[in-house]
Structure formats: structure tokens, C-alpha cells
C-alpha atoms as a PDB file:
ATOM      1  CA  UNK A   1       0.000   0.000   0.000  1.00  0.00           C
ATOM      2  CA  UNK A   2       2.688   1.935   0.863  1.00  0.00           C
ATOM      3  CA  UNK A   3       4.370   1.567  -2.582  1.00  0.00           C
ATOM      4  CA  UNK A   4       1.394   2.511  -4.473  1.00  0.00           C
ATOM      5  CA  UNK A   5       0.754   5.631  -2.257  1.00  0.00           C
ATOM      6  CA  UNK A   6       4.204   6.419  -3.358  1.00  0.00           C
ATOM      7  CA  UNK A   7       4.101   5.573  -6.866  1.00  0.00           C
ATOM      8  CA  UNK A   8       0.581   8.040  -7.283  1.00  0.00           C
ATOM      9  CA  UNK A   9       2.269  10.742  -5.362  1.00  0.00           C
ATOM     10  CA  UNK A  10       5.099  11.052  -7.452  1.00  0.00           C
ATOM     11  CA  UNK A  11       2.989  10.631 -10.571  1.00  0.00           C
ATOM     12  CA  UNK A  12       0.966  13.463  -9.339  1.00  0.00           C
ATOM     13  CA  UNK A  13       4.242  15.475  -8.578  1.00  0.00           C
ATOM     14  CA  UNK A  14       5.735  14.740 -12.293  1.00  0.00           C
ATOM     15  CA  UNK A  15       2.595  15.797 -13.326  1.00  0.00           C
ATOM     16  CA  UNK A  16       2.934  19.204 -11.704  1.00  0.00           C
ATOM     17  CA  UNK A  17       6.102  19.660 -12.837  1.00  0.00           C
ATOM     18  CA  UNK A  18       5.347  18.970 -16.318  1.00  0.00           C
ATOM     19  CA  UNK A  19       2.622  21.610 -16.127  1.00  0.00           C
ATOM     20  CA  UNK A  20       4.855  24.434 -14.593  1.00  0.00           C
ATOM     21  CA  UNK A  21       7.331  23.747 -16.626  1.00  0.00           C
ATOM     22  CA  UNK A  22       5.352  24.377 -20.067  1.00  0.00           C
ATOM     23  CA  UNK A  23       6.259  28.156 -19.982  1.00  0.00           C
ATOM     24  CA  UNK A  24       9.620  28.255 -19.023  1.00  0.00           C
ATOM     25  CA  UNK A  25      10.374  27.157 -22.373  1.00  0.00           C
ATOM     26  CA  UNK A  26      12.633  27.984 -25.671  1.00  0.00           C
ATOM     27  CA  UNK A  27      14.866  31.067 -25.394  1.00  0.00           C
ATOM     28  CA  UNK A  28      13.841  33.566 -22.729  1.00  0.00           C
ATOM     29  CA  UNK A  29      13.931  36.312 -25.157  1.00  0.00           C
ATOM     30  CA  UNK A  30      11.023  35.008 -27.353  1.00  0.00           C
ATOM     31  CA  UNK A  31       9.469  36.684 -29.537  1.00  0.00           C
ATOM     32  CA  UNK A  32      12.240  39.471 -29.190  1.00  0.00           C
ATOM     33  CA  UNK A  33      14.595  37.520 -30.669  1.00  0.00           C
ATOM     34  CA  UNK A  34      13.331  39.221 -33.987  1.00  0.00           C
ATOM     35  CA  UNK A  35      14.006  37.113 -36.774  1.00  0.00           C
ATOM     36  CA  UNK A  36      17.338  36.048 -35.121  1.00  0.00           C
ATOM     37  CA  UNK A  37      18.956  39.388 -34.676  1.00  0.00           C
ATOM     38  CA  UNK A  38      18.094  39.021 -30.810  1.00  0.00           C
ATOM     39  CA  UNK A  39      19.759  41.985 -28.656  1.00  0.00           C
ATOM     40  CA  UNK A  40      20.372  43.855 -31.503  1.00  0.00           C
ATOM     41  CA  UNK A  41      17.333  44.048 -32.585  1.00  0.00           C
ATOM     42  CA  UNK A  42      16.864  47.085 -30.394  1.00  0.00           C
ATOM     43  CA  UNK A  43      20.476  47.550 -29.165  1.00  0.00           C
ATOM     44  CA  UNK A  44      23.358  48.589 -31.147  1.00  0.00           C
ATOM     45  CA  UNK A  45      26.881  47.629 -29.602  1.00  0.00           C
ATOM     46  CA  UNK A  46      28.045  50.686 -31.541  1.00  0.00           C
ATOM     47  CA  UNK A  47      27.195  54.355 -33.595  1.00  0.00           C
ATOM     48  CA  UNK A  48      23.508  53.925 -31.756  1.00  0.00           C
ATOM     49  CA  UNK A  49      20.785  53.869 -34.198  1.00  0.00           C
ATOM     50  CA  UNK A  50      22.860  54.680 -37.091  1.00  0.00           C
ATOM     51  CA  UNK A  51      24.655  51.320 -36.340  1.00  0.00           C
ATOM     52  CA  UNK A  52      21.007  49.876 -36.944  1.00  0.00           C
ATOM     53  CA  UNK A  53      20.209  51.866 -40.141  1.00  0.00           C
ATOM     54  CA  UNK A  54      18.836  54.978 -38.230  1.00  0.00           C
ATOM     55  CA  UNK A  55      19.629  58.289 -38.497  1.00  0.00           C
ATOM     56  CA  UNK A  56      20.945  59.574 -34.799  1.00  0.00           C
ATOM     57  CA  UNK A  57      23.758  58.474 -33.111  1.00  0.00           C
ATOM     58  CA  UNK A  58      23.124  60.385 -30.164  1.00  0.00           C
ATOM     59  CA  UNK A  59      20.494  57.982 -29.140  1.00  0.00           C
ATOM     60  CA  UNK A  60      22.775  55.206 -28.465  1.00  0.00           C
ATOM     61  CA  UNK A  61      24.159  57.133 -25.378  1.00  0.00           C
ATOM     62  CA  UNK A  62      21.307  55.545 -23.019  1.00  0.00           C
ATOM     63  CA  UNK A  63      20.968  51.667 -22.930  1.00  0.00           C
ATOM     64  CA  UNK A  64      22.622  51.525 -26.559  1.00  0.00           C
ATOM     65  CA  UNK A  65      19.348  51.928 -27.590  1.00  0.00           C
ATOM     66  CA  UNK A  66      19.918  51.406 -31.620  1.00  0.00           C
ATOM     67  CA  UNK A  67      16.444  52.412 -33.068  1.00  0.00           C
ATOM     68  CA  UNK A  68      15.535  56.066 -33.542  1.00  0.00           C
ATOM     69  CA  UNK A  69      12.739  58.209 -31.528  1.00  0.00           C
ATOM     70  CA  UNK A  70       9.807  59.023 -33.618  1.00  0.00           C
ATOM     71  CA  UNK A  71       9.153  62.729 -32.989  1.00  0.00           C
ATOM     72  CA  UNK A  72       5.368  62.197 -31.718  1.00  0.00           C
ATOM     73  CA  UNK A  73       2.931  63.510 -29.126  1.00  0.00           C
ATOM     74  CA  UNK A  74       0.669  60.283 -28.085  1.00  0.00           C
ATOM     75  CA  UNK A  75      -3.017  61.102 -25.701  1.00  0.00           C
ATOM     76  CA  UNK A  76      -2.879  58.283 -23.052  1.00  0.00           C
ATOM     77  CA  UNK A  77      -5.523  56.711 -21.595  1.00  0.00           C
ATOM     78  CA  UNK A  78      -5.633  58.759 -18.563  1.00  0.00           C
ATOM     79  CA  UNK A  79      -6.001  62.272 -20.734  1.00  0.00           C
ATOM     80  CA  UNK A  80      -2.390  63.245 -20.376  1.00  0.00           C
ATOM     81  CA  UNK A  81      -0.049  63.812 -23.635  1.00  0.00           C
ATOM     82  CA  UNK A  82       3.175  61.608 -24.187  1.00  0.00           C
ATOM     83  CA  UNK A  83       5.500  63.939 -25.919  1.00  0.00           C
ATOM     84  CA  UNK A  84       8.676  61.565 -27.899  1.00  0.00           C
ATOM     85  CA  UNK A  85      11.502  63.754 -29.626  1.00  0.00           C
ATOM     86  CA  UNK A  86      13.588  62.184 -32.102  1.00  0.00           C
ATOM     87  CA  UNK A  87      16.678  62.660 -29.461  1.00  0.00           C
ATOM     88  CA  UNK A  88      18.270  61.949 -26.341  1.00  0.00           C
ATOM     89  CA  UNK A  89      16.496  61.515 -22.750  1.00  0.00           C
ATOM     90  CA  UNK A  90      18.042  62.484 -19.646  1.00  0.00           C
ATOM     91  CA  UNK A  91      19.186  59.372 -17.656  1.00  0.00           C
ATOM     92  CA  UNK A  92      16.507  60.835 -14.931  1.00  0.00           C
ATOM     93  CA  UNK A  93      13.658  61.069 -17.640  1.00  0.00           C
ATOM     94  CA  UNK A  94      11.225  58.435 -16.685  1.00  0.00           C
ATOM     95  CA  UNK A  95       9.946  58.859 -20.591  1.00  0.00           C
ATOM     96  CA  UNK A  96      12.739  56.957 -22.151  1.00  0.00           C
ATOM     97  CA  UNK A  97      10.909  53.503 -21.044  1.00  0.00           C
ATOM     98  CA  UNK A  98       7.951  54.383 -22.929  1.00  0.00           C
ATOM     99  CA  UNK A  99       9.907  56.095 -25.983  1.00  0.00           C
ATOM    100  CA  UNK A 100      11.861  53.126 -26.581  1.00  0.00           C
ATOM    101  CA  UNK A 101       8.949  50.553 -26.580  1.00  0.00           C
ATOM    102  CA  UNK A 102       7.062  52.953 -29.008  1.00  0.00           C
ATOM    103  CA  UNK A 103      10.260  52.952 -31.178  1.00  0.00           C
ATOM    104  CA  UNK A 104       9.015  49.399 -32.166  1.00  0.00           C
ATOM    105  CA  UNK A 105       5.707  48.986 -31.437  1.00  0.00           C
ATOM    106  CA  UNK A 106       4.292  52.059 -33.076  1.00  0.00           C
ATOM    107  CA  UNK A 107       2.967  50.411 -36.134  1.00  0.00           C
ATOM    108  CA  UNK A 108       2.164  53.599 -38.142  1.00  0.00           C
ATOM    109  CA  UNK A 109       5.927  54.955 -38.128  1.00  0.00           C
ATOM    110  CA  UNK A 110       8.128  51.498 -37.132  1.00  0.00           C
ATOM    111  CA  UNK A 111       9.055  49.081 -39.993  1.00  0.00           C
ATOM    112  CA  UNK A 112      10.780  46.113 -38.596  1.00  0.00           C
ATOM    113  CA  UNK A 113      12.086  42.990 -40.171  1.00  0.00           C
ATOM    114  CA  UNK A 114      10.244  39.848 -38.490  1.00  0.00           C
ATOM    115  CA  UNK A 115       7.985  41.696 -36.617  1.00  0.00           C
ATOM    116  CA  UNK A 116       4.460  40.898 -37.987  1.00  0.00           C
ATOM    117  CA  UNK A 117       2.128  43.239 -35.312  1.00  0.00           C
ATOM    118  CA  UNK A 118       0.857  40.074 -33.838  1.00  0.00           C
ATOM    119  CA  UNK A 119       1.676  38.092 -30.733  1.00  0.00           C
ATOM    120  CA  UNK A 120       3.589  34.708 -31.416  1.00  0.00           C
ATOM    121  CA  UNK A 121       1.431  33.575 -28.435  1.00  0.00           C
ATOM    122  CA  UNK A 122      -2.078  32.839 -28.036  1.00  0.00           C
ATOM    123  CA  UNK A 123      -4.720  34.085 -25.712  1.00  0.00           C
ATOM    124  CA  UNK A 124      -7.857  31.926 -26.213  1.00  0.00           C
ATOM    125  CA  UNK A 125      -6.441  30.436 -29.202  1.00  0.00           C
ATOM    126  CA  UNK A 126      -5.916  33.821 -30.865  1.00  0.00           C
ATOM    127  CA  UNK A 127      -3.022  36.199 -31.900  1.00  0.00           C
ATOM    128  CA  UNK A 128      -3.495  39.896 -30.443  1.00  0.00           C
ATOM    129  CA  UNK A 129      -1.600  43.125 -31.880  1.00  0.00           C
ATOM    130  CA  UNK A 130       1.851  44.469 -30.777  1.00  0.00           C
ATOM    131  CA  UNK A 131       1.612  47.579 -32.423  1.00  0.00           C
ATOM    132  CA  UNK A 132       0.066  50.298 -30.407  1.00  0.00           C
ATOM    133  CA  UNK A 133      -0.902  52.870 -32.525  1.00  0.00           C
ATOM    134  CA  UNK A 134      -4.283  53.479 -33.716  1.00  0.00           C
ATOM    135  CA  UNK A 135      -3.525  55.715 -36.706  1.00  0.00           C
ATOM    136  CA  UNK A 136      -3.763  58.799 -34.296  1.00  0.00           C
ATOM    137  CA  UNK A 137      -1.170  58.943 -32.587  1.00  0.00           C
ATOM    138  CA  UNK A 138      -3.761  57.838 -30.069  1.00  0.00           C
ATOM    139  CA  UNK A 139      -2.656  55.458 -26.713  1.00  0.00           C
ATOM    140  CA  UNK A 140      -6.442  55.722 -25.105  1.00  0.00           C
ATOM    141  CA  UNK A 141      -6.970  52.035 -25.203  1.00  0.00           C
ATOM    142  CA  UNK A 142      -3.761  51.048 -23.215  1.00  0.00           C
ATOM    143  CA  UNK A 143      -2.671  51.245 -19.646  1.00  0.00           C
ATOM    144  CA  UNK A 144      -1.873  54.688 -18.745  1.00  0.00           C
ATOM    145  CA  UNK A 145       1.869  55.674 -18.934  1.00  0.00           C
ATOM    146  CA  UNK A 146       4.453  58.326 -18.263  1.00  0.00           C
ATOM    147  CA  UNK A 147       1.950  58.785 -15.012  1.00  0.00           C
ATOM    148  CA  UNK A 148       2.989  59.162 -11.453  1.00  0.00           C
ATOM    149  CA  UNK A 149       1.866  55.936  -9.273  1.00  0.00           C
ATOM    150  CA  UNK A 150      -0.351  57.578  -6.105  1.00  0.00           C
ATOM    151  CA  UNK A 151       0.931  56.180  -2.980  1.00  0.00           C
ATOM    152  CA  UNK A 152      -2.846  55.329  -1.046  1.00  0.00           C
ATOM    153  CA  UNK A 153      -4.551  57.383  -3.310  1.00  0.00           C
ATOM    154  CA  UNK A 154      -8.418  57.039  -2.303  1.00  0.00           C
ATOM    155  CA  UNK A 155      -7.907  53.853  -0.974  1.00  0.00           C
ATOM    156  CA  UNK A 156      -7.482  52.677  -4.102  1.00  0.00           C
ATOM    157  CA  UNK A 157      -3.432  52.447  -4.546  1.00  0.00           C
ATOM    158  CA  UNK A 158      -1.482  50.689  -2.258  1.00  0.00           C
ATOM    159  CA  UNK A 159       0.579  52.483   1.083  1.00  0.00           C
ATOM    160  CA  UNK A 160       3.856  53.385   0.298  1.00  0.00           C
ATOM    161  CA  UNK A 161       6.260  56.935   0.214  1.00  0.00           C
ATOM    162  CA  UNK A 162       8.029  58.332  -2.009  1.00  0.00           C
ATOM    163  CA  UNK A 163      11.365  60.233  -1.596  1.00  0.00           C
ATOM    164  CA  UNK A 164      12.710  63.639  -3.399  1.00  0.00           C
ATOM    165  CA  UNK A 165      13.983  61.445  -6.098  1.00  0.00           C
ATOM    166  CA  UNK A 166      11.151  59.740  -6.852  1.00  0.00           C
ATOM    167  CA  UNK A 167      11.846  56.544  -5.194  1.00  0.00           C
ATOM    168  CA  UNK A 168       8.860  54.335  -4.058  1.00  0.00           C
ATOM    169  CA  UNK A 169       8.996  52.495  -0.930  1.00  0.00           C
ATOM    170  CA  UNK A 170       6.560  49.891   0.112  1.00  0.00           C
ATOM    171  CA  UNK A 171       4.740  50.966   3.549  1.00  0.00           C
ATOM    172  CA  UNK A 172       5.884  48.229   6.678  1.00  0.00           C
ATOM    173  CA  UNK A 173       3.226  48.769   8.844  1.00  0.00           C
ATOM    174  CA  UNK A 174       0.019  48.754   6.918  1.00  0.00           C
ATOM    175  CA  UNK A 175      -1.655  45.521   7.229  1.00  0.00           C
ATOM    176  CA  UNK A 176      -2.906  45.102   4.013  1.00  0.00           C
ATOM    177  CA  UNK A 177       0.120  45.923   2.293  1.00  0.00           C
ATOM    178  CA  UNK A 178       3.087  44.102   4.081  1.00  0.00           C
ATOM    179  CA  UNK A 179       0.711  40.929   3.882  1.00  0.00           C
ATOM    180  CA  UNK A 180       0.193  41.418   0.025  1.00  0.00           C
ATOM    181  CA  UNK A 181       3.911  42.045  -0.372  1.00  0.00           C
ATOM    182  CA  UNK A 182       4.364  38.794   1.541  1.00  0.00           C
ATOM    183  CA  UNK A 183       2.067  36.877  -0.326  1.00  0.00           C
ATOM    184  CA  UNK A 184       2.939  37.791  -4.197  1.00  0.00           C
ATOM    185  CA  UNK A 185       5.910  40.300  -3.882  1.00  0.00           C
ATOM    186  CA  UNK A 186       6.249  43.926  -5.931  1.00  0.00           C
ATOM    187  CA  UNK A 187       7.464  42.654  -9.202  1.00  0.00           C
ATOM    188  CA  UNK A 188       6.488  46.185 -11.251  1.00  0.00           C
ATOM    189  CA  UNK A 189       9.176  48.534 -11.806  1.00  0.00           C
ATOM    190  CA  UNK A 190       8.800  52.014 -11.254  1.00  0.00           C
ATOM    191  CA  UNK A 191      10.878  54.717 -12.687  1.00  0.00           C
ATOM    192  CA  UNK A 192      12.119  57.300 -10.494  1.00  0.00           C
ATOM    193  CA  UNK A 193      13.168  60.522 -11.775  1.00  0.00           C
ATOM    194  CA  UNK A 194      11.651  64.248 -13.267  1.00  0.00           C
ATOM    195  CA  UNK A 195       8.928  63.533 -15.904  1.00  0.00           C
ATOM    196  CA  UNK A 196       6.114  65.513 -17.382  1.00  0.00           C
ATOM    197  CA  UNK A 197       4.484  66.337 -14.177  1.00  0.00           C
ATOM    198  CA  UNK A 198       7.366  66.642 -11.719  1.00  0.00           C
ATOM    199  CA  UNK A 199       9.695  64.383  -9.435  1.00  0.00           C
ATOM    200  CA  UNK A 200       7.678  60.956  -8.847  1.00  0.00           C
ATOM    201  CA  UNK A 201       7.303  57.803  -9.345  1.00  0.00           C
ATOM    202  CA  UNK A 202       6.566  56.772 -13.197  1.00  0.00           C
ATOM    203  CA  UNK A 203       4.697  54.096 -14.485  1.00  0.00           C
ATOM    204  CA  UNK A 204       6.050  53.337 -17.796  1.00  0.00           C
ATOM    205  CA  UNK A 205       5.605  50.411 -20.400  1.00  0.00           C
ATOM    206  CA  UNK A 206       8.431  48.470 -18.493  1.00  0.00           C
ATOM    207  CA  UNK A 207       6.953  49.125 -15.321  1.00  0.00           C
ATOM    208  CA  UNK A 208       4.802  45.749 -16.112  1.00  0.00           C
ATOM    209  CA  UNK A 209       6.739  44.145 -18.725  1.00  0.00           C
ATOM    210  CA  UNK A 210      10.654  43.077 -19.247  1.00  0.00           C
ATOM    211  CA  UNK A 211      11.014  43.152 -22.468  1.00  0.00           C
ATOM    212  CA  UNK A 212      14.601  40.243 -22.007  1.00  0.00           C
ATOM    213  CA  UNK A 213      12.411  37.647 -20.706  1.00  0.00           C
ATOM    214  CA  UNK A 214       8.891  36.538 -22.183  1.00  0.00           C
ATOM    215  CA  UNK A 215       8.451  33.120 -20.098  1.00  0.00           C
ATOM    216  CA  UNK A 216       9.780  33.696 -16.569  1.00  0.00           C
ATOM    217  CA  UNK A 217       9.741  36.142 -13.464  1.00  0.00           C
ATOM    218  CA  UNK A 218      12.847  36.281 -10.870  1.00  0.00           C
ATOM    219  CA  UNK A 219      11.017  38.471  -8.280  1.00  0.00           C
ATOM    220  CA  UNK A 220      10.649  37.768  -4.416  1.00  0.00           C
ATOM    221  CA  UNK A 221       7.711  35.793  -3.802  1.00  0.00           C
ATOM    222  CA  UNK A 222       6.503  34.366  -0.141  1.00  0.00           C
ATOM    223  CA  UNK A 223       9.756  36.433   0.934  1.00  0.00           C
ATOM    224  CA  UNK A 224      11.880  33.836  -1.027  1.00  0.00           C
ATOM    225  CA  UNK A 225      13.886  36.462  -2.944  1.00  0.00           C
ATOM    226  CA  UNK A 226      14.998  35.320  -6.604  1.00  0.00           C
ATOM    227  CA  UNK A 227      12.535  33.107  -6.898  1.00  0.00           C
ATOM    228  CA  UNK A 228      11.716  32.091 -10.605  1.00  0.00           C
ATOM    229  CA  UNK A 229       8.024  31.255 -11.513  1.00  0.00           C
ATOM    230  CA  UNK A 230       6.623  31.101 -14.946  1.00  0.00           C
ATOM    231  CA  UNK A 231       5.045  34.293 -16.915  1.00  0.00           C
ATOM    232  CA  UNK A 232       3.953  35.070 -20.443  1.00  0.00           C
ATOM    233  CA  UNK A 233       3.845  37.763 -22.850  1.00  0.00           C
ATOM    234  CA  UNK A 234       7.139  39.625 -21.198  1.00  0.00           C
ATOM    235  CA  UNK A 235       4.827  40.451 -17.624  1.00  0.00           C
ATOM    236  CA  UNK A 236       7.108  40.811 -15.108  1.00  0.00           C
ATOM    237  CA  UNK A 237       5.281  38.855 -12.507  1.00  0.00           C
ATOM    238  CA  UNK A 238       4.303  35.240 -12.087  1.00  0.00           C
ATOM    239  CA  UNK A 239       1.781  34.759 -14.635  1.00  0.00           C
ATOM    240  CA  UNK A 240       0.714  31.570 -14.784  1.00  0.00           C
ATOM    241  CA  UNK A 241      -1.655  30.537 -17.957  1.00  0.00           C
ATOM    242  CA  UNK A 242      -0.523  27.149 -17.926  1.00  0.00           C
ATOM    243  CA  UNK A 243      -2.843  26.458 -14.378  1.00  0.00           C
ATOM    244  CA  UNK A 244      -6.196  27.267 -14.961  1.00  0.00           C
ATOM    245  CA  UNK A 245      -6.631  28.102 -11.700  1.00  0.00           C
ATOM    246  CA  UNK A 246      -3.727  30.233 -10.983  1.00  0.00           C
ATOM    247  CA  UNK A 247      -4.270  33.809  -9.497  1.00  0.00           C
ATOM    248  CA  UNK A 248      -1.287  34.346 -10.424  1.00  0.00           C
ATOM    249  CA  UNK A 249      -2.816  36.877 -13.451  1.00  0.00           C
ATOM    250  CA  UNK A 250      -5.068  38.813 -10.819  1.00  0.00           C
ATOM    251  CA  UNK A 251      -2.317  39.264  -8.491  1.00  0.00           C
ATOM    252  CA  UNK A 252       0.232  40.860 -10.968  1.00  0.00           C
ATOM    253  CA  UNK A 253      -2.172  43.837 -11.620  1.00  0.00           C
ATOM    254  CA  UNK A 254      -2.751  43.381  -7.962  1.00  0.00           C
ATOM    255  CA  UNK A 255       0.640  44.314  -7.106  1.00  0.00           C
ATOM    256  CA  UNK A 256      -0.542  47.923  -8.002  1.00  0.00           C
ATOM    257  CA  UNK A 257      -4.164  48.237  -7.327  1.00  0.00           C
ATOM    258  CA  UNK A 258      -4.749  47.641  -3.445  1.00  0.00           C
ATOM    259  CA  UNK A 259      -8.514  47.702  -4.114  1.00  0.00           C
ATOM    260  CA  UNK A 260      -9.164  44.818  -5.964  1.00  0.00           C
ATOM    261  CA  UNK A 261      -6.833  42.396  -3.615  1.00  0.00           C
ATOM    262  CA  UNK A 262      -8.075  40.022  -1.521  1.00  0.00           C
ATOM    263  CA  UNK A 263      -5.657  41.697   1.060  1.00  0.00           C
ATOM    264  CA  UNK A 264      -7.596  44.994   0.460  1.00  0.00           C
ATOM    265  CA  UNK A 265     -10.941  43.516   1.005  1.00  0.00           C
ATOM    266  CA  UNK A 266      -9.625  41.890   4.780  1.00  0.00           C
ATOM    267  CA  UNK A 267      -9.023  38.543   3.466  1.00  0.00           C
ATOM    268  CA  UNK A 268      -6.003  37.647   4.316  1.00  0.00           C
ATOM    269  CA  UNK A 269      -5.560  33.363   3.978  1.00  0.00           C
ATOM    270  CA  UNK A 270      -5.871  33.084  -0.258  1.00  0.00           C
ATOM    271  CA  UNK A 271      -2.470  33.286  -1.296  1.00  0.00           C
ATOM    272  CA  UNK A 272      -1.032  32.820  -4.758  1.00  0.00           C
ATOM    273  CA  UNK A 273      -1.016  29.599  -6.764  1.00  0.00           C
END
């Protein structure tokens, strides 16, 4: 009996495995790879975006970036104007992290060799678009970007402070948030710096997405630090569509929005699966 209890458990355990496993699959860079150019597909060792048939080399001087800035003013979803100048960015300009998504995923002004404006994954058995831009220079149907993150803000944003630089710190004392913390972890990235409406914190495309890995998150989860757990479509958190009944999805946009956690509704015993 004892055997056969055995046997079933490890079944059930390869099983598992199998399952979380399915994402963390192929080259992390995915669909980023670009028709096998891979980092240089948006990074240019040398000469910045001239070295990538562009036309200024200044713009190589942050990240390498190797692709030129499209001189556009983009209306966000939340009213406010993106403004992108074919140029450099200040290494405390929160704006580059948007500007240099757009730079490829602005359909209307990027042409790009293996990039077909579709996702090479599915959702529901479907591809979705990758490029951004309606025709009018118009972002309304995205997240909002380039937008300071509102510590508490109406009960609706998580605790936290945020110093003269811009840096955002978790709170440690308010119940809701240290146990969400606990739970999933903070794997956004916010941008610290002077943008469009003063010193902050920015949300900015790569706030929720790192654009070098499509398949897995190394964030700090159950106050494991580096702990790897599979994603999709270059979220930064765990994102598990492999489990149908992960939260995993839920909790990522969680991470952000206090009130529609668990944690912020008093219920403290679901954690993340």
C-alpha cells in the first residue's frame, strides 16, 4: 500500500512539474529575438541607431538603444499627452521607457524585419496586436503611462512613500500591504526621476513588462527572494496561464491596485497559486 501511495504521489508530482514547466520554455527572449537578430534588434553595440540603419547616433548614449525616436505627441488613456523627440532623454527622464517601446511597437511609423504586429502567443487560441498605434497617434486604449503611481490614493493604490527622487517604498506597517507584499511580492518597476508632471514615481511600459524575458519572473515571492516562476507575454510577474486556476494573473495587476486584492478587502488566507 505503501508503494502505491508512493508511486501516485510522485505521478501526481511529475505531473505538476510537467505543467509548470510548459512556460519556461525555448529562449527567454522570445518573440524578441526578432528574426534572429536578438539583442540587436533594439540595441546597437556601436554608432547607436545609425549602427542599426537609423539616423541619430546620439540615441545610443542611453541603454545603446539602436532604433531612432519618432518625434510624436501620443493622448494616453488617462487624458495626459506623451510627448517623444527624435533625441536623447536624460538618464533621470522616466519617458525613455515608454519612448523606446514605441520605437518598435508604433505600427504607423516602425518598420521592422520579423515583426508581424501580432503576438507569437495565443490568448484563447488567438493572436493579439503588438503595435500600439491606432492611426492617431492615439494610446487611449492602453494602460496609462508616463503617469505618477499615487501612494494610497483614495484607498485605491497601495501604502507606500516616495522620496525627493522619486523613489517608491513599500509601507511596513500597513496591514494590508506588508501581507500582500508577503504573499505575491512587488514585481512592477517604477521609474524614479523628473517627468512631465514633476519628481515621482513613473509608471512606464516596463513598469509591467521586461522586455529580455517573455516566459519567466525572478522576483521575491513568499519572501523567497529570486525566486523564478513562470510568466507570459514579457509580464514581469508570475503569470501563470498554464494552471487554470492560478491567481497568479489577478495578483500581478494586484501588485498595483490595493482595491481589488483580496488583502484589500480583509481577506487575508488566499495566497497565490
Amino acid at each position: 500500500m505503501l508503494k502505491k501511495m508512493l508511486f501516485v504521489m510522485f505521478v501526481a508530482l511529475f505531473a505538476v512539474g510537467i505543467a509548470s514547466a510548459q512556460q519556461l520554455k525555448g529562449d527567454i527572449l522570445g518573440p524578441h529575438n526578432v528574426n534572429g537578430h536578438g539583442c540587436a534588434s533594439c540595441h546597437a553595440p556601436h554608432s547607436g541607431a545609425v549602427g542599426n540603419g537609423g539616423t541619430n547616433a546620439a540615441i545610443g548614449e542611453e541603454y545603446l538603444w539602436g532604433r531612432d525616436f519618432y518625434a510624436t505627441t501620443y493622448t494616453a488613456f488617462s487624458g495626459n499627452s506623451i510627448v517623444v523627440a527624435n533625441g536623447t532623454y536624460a538618464a533621470t527622464d522616466p519617458a525613455f521607457h515608454t519612448a523606446a517601446c514605441m520605437s518598435c511597437h508604433d505600427g504607423n511609423q516602425t518598420h521592422i524585419i520579423g515583426m508581424a504586429g501580432i503576438t507569437a502567443e495565443l490568448v484563447e487560441g488567438k493572436q493579439i496586436p503588438t503595435y500600439l498605434n491606432d492611426g492617431t497617434e492615439s494610446l487611449k486604449n492602453d494602460h496609462p503611462v508616463d503617469v505618477q503611481y499615487a501612494c494610497g490614493a483614495a484607498n485605491h493604490n497601495w501604502e507606500c512613500t516616495v522620496d525627493a527622487t522619486g523613489k517608491l517604498t513599500w509601507s511596513t506597517t500597513d496591514g494590508p500591504t506588508v501581507a500582500f507584499t508577503n504573499n505575491y511580492g512587488r514585481p512592477v518597476r517604477f521609474y524614479a526621476g523628473n517627468g512631465t508632471s514633476g519628481v515621482g514615481a513613473y509608471i512606464e511600459c516596463s513598469t509591467c513588462h521586461n522586455p529580455h524575458s517573455v516566459n519567466y519572473s525572478n522576483s521575491t515571492y513568499l519572501g523567497v527572494k529570486n525566486t523564478t516562476k513562470p510568466t507570459n507575454f514579457f509580464v514581469r510577474g508570475w503569470y501563470n496561464t498554464d494552471n487554470p486556476n492560478s491567481n497568479s494573473g489577478q495578483q500581478f495587476c494586484r501588485s498595483c491596485h490595493q482595491s481589488k486584492s483580496n488583502e484589500g478587502a480583509g481577506i487575508l488566507t488566499i495566497v497565490t497559486q
